[in-house]
N, C-alpha and C. Protein backbone atom coordinates (compact mmCIF):
# COMPACT_ATOMS: atom_id res chain seq x y z
N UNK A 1 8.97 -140.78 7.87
CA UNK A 1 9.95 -141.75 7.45
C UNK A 1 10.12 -141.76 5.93
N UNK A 2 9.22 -141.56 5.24
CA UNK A 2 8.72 -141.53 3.68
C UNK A 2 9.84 -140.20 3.46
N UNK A 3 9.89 -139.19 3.98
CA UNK A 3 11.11 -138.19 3.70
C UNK A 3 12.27 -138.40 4.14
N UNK A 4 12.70 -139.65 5.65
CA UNK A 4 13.69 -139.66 5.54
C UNK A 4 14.62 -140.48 4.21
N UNK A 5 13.83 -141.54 3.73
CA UNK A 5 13.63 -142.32 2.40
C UNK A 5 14.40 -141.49 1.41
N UNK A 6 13.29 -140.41 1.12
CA UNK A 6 13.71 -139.50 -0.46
C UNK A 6 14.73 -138.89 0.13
N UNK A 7 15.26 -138.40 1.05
CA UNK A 7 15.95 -137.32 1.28
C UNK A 7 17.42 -138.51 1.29
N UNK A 8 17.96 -139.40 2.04
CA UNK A 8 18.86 -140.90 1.38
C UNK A 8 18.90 -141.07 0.48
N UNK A 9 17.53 -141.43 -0.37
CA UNK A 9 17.93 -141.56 -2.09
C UNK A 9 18.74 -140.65 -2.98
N UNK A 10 18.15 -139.49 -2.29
CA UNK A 10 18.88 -138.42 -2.53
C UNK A 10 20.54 -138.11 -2.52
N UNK A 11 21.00 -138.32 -1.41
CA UNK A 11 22.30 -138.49 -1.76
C UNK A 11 22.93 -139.76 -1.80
N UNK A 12 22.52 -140.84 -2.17
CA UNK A 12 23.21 -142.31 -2.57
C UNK A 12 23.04 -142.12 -3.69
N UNK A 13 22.23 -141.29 -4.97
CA UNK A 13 21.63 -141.30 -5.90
C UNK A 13 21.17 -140.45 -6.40
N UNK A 14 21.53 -139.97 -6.79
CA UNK A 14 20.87 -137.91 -7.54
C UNK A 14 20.01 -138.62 -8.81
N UNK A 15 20.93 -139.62 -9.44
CA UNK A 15 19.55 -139.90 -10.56
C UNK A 15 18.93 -140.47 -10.51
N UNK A 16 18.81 -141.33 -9.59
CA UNK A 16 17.61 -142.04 -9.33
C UNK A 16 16.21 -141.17 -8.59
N UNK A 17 17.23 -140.27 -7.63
CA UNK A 17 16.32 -139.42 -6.97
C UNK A 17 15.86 -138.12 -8.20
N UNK A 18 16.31 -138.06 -8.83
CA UNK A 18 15.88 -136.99 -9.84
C UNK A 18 14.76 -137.69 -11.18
N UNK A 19 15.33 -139.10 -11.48
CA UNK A 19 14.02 -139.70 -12.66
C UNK A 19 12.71 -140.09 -11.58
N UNK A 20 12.87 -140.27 -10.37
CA UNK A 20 11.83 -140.69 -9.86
C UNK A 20 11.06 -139.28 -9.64
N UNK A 21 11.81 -138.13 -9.26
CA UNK A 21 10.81 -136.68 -9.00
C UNK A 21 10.45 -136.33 -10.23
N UNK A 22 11.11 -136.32 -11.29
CA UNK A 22 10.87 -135.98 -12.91
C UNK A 22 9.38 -136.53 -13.35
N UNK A 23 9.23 -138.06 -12.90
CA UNK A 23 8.18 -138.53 -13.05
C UNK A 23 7.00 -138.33 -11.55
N UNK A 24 7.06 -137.66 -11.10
CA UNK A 24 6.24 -137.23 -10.29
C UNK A 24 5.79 -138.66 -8.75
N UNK A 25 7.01 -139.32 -9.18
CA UNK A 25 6.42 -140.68 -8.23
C UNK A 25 7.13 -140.54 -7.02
N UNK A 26 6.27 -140.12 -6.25
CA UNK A 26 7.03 -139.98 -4.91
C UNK A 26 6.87 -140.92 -3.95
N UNK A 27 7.63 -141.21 -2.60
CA UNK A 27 7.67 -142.15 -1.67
C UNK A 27 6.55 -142.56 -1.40
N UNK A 28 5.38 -142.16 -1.16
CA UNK A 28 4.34 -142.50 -0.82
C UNK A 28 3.85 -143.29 -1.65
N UNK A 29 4.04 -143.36 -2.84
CA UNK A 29 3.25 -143.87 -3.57
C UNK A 29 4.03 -145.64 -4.03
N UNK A 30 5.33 -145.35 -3.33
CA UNK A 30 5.87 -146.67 -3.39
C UNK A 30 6.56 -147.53 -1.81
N UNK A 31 6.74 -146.30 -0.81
CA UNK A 31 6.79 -146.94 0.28
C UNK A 31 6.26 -146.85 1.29
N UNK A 32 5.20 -146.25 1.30
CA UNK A 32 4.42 -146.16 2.76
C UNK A 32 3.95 -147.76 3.50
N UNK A 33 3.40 -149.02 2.50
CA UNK A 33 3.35 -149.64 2.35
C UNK A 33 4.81 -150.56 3.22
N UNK A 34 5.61 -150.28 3.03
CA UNK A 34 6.69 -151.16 2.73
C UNK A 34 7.28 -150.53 4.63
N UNK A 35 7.07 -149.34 4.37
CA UNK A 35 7.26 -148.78 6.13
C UNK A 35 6.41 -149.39 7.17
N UNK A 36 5.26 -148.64 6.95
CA UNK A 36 4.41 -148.99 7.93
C UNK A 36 4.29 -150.99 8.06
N UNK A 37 4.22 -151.35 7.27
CA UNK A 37 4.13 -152.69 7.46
C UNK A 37 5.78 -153.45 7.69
N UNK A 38 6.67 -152.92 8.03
CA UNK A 38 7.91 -153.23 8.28
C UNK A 38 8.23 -154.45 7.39
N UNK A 39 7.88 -153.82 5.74
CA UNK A 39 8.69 -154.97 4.90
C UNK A 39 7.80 -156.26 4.72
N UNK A 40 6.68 -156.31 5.89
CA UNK A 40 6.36 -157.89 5.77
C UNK A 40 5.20 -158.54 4.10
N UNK A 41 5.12 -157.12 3.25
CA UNK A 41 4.36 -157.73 2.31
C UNK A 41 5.37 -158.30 1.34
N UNK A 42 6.42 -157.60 1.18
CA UNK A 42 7.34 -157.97 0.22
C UNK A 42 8.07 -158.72 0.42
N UNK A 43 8.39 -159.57 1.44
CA UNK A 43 9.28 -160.52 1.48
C UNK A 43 8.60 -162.35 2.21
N UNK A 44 8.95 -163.24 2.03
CA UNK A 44 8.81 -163.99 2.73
C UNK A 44 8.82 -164.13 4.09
N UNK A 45 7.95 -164.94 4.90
CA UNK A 45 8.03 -164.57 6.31
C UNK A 45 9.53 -165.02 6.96
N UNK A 46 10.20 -165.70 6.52
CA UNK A 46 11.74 -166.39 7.17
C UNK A 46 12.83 -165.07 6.33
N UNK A 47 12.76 -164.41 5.58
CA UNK A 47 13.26 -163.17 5.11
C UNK A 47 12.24 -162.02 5.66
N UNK A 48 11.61 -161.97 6.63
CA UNK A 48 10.46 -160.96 6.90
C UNK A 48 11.06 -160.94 8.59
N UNK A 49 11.57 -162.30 8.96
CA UNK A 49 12.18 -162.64 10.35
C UNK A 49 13.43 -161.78 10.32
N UNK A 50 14.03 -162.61 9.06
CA UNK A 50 15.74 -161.99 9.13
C UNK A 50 15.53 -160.21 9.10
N UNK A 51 15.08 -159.90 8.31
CA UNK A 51 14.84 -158.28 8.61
C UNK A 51 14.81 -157.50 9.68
N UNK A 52 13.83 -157.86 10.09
CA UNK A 52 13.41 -157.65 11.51
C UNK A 52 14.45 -157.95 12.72
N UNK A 53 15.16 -158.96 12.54
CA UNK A 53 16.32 -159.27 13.21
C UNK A 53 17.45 -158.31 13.12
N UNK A 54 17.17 -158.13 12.06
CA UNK A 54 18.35 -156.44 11.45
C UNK A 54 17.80 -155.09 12.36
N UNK A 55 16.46 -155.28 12.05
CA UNK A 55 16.01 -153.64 12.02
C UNK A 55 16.38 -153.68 13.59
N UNK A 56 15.57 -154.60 14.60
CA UNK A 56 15.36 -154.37 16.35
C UNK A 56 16.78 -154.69 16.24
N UNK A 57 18.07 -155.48 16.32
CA UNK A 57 19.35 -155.07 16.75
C UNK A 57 20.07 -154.09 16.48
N UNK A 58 19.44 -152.88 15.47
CA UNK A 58 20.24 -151.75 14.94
C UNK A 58 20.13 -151.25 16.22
N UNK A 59 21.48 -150.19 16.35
CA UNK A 59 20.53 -148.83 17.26
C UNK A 59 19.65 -148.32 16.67
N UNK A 60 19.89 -147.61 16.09
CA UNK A 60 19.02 -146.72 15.16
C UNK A 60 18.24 -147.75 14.16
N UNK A 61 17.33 -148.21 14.94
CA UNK A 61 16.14 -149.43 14.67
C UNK A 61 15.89 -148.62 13.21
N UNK A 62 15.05 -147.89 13.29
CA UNK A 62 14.18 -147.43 12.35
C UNK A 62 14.88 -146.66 10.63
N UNK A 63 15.88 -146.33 10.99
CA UNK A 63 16.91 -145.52 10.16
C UNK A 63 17.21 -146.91 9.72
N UNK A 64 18.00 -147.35 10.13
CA UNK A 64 18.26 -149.18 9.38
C UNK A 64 17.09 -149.59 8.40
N UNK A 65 15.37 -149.43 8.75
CA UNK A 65 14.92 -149.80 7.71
C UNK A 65 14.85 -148.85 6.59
N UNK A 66 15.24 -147.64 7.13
CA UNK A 66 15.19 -146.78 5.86
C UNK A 66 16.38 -147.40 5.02
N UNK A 67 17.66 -147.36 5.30
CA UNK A 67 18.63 -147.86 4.65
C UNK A 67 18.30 -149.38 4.05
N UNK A 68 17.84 -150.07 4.69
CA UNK A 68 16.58 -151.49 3.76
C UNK A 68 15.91 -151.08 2.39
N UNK A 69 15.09 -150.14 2.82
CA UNK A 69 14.14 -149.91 1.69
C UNK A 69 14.95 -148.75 0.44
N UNK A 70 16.02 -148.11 1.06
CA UNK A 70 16.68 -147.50 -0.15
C UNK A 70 17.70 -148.50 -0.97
N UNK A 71 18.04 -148.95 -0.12
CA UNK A 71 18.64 -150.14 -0.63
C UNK A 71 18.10 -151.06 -1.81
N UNK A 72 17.14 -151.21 -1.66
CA UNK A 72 16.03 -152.03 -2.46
C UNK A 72 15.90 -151.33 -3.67
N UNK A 73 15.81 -149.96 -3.94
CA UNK A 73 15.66 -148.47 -4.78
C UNK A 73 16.71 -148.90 -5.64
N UNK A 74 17.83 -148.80 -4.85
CA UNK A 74 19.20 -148.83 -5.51
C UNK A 74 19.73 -150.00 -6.20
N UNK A 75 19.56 -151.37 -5.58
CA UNK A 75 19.37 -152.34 -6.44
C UNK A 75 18.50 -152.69 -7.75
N UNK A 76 17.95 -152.01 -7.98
CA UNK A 76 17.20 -151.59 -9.21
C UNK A 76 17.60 -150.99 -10.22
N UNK A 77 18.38 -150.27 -9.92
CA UNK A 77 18.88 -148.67 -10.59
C UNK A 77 18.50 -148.78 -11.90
N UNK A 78 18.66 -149.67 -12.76
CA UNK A 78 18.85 -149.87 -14.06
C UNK A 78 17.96 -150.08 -14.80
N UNK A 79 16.66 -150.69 -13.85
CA UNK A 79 15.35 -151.03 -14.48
C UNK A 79 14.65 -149.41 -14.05
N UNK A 80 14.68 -148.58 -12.99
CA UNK A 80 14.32 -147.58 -12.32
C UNK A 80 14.47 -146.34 -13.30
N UNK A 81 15.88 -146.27 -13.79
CA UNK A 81 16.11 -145.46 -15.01
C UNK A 81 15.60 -145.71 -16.40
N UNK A 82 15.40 -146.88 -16.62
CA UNK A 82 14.65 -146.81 -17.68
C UNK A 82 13.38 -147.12 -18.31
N UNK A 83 12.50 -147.48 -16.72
CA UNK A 83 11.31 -147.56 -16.98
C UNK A 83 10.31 -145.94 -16.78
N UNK A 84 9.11 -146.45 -17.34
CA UNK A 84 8.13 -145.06 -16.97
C UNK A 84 7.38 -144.95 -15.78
N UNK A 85 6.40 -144.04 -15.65
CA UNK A 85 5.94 -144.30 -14.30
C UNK A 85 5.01 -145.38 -14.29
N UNK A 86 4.24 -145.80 -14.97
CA UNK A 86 3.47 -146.78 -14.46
C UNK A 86 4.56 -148.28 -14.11
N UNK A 87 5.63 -148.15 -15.13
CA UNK A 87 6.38 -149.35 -14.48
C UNK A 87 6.93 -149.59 -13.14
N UNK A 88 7.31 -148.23 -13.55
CA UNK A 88 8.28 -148.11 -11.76
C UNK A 88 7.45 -148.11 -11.00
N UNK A 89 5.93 -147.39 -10.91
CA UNK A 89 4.97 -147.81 -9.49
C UNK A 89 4.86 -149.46 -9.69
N UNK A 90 4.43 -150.38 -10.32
CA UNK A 90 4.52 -151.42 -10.25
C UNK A 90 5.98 -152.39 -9.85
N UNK A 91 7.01 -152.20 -10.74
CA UNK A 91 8.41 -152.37 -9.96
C UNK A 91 8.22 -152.12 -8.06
N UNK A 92 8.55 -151.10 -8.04
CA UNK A 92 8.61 -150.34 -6.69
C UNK A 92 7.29 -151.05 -5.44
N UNK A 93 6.44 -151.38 -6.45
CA UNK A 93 5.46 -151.53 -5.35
C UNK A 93 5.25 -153.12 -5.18
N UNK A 94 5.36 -153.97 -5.85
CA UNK A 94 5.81 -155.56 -6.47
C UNK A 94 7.45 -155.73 -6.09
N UNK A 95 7.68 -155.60 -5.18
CA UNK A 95 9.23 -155.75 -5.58
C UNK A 95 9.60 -157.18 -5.61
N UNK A 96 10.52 -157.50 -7.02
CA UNK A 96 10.81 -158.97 -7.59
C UNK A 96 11.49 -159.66 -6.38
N UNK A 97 10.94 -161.20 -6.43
CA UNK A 97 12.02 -161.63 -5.51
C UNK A 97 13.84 -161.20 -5.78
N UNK A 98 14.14 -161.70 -4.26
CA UNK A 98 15.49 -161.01 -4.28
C UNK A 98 16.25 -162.12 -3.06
N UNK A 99 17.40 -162.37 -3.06
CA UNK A 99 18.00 -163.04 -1.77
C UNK A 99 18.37 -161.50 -1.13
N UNK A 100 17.17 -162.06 0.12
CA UNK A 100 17.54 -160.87 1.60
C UNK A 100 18.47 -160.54 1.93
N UNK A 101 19.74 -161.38 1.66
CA UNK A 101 21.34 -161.30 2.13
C UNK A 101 21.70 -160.00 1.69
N UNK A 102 21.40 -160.04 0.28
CA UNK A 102 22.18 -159.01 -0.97
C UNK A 102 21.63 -157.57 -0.41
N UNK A 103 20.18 -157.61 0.09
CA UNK A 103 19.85 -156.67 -0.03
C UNK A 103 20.04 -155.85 1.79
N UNK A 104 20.36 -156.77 3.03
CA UNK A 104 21.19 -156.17 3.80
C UNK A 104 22.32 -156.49 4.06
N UNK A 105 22.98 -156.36 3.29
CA UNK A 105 24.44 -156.69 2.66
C UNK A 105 24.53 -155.36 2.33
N UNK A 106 23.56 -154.16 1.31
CA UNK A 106 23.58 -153.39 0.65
C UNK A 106 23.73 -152.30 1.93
N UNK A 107 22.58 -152.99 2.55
CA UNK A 107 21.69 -151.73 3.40
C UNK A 107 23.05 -151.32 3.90
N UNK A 108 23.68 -152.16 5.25
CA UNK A 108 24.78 -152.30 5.62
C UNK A 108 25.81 -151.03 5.20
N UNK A 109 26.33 -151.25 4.25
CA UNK A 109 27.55 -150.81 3.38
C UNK A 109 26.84 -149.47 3.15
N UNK A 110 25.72 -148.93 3.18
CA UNK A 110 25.62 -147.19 3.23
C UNK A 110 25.79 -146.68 4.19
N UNK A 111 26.50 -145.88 4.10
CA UNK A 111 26.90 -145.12 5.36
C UNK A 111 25.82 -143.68 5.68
């Protein structure tokens, strides 16, 4: 899942996907976490519900959270590009609160 991740970032995002390989920080090191635990460290449990409400009514359950968690990537963009790696593992791995809406609102709208 961690490659279907980079390989999305990849084309929603060449530079994001290119400063994050430049700096050697790969998926694992910011979403394995965020996969395997389906989101529930980073968000509140009533935004940990709504998610989950997203992910099990998708078809494509699991692809939906990929589009979640790139989503999340991409809402960043700006801090992502111009931080270093120790920021961005902390960014990436801390992710700031956020209203859940915005961010499958985002997911949503990638095709």
């Amino acid at each position: 899942m961690m490659g279907l991740l980079s390989n999305m970032l990849k084309t929603k995002d060449i530079d994001i996907y290119e400063h994050l390989k430049s700096q050697e920080l790969h998926p694992q090191y910011y979403s394995f976490r965020s996969l395997t635990l389906l989101l529930s460290q980073e968000f509140s449990l009533p935004d940990v519900l709504r998610i989950w409400d997203s992910v099990f009514l998708d078809e494509q359950r699991f692809n939906f959270l990929i589009k979640i968690c790139c989503s999340m990537i991409l809402i960043q963009r700006e801090a992502i590009l111009e931080n270093d790696f120790a920021s961005n593992v902390k960014l990436l791995q801390n992710y700031p609160r956020i209203d859940i809406n915005v961010v499958i609102t985002y997911a949503v709208s990638l095709a």
